[in-house]
Protein backbone atom coordinates (compact mmCIF):
# COMPACT_ATOMS: atom_id res chain seq x y z
CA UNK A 1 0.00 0.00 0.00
CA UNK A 2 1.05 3.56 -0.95
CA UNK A 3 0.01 6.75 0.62
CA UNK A 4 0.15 10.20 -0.68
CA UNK A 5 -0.41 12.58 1.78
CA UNK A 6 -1.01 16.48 0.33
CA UNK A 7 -3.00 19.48 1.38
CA UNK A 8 -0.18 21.11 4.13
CA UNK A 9 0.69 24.52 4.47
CA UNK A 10 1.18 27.93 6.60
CA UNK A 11 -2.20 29.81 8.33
CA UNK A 12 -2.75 31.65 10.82
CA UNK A 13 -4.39 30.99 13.70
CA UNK A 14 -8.35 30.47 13.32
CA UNK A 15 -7.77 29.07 9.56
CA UNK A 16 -8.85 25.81 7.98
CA UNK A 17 -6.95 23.15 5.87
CA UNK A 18 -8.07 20.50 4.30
CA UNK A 19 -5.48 17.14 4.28
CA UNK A 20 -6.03 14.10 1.64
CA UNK A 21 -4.74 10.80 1.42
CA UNK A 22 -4.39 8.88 -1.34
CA UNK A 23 -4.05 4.96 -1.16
CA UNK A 24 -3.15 2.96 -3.59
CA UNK A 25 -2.57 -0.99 -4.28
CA UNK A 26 -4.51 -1.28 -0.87
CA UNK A 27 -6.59 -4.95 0.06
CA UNK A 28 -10.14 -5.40 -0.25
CA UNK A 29 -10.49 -6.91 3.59
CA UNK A 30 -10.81 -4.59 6.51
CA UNK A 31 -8.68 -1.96 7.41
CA UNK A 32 -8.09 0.89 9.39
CA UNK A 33 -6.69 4.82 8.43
CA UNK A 34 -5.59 7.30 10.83
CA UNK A 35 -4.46 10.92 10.50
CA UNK A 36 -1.28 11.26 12.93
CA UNK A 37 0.66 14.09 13.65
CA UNK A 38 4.32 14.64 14.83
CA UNK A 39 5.76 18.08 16.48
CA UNK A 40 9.50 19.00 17.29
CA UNK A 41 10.73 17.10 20.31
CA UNK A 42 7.41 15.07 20.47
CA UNK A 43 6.21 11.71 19.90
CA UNK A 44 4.04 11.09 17.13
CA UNK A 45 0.05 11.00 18.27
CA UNK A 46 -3.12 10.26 16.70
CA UNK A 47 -5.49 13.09 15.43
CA UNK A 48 -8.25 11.24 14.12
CA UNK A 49 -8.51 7.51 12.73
CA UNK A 50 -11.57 4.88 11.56
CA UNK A 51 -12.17 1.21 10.65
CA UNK A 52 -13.51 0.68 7.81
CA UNK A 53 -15.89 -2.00 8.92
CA UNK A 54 -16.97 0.32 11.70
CA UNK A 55 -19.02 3.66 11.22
CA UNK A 56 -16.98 5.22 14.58
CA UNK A 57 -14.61 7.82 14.25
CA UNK A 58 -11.76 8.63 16.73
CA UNK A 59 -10.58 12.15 17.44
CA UNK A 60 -7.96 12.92 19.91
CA UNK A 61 -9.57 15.50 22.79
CA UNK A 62 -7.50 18.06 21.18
CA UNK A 63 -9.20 18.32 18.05
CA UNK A 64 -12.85 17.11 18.70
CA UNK A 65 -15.48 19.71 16.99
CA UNK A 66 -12.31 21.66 15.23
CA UNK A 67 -11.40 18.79 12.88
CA UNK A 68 -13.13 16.24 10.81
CA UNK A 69 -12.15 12.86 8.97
CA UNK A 70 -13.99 11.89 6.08
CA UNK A 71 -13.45 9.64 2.83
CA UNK A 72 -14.59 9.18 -0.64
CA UNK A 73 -14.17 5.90 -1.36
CA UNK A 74 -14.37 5.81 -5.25
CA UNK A 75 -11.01 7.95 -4.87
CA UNK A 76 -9.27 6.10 -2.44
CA UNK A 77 -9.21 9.14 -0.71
CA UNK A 78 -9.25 9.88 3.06
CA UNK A 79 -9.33 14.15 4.17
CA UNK A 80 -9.15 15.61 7.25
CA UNK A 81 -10.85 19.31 7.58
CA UNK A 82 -9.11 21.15 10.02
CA UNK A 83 -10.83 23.92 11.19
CA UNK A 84 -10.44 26.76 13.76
CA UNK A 85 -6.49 25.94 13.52
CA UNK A 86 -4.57 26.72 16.58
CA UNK A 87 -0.96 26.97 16.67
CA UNK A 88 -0.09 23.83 18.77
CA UNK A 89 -1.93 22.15 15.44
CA UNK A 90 1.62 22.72 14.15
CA UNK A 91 2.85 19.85 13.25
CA UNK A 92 4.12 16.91 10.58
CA UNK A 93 0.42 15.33 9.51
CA UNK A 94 0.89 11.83 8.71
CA UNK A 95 -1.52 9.34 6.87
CA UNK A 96 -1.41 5.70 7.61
CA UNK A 97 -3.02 2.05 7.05
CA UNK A 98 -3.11 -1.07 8.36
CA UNK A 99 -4.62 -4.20 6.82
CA UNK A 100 -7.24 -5.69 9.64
CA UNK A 101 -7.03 -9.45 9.77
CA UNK A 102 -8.49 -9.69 13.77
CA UNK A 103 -10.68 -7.46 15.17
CA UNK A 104 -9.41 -4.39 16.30
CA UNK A 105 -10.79 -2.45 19.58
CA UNK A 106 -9.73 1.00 18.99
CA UNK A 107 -7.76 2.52 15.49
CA UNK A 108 -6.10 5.04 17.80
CA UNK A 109 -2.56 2.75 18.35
CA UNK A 110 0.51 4.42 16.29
CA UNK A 111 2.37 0.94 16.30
CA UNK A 112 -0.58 -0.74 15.34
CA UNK A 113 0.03 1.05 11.07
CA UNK A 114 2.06 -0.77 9.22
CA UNK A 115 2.15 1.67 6.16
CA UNK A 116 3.00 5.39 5.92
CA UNK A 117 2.60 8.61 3.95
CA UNK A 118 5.62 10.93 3.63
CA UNK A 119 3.94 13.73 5.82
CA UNK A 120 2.82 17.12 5.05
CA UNK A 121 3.39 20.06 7.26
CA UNK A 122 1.10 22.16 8.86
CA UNK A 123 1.88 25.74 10.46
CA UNK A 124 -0.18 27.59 12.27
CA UNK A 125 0.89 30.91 13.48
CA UNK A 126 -0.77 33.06 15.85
């Protein structure tokens, strides 16, 4: 599986950007994407994330009512809106997948992707 992550870029605070995903080559079984995120000095987190068998979504508390993860499935495509931007938003954005074989409890695990988009980088100044 190949991801193509696009859509980064410089706002200031309050702004909105919209992040896609591209995935190629991908299975036809089960699987989970997540949007993560990775800021100097920190470790990389979950923003938002969803199996595909299930109609849940997971956003971190941090971004719950700002941001929203949607997909179009003809394309392939995952986005994440990101409204109401904030400047600890700034960050590396990372897509990822993982191929779900076993039922999965929660989508939210960074360990638990197996494949990765290059990252695109969002900054958000104030």
């Amino acid at each position: 599986v190949q991801l193509q992550a696009s859509g980064g870029g410089s706002v200031q605070s309050g702004g909105s950007l919209r992040l896609s995903c591209v995935a190629s080559a991908r299975t036809l079984g089960d699987f989970a994407i997540g949007w993560f995120r990775q800021a100097p000095g920190k470790e990389r987190e979950v923003v938002s994330c969803f199996i595909s068998s299930d109609s849940r979504t997971y956003y971190a508390d941090s971004v719950k009512g700002r941001f929203t993860i949607s997909r179009d499935n003809a394309k392939d495509t995952v986005y994440l809106q990101m409204n109401s931007l904030r400047p600890e938003d700034t960050a590396i954005y990372y897509c990822a997948y993982a191929d779900i074989f076993m039922n999965w409890s929660s989508c939210y695990g960074v360990d638990d992707y197996d494949f990765w988009g290059q990252g695109t980088q969002v900054t958000v100044s104030s």
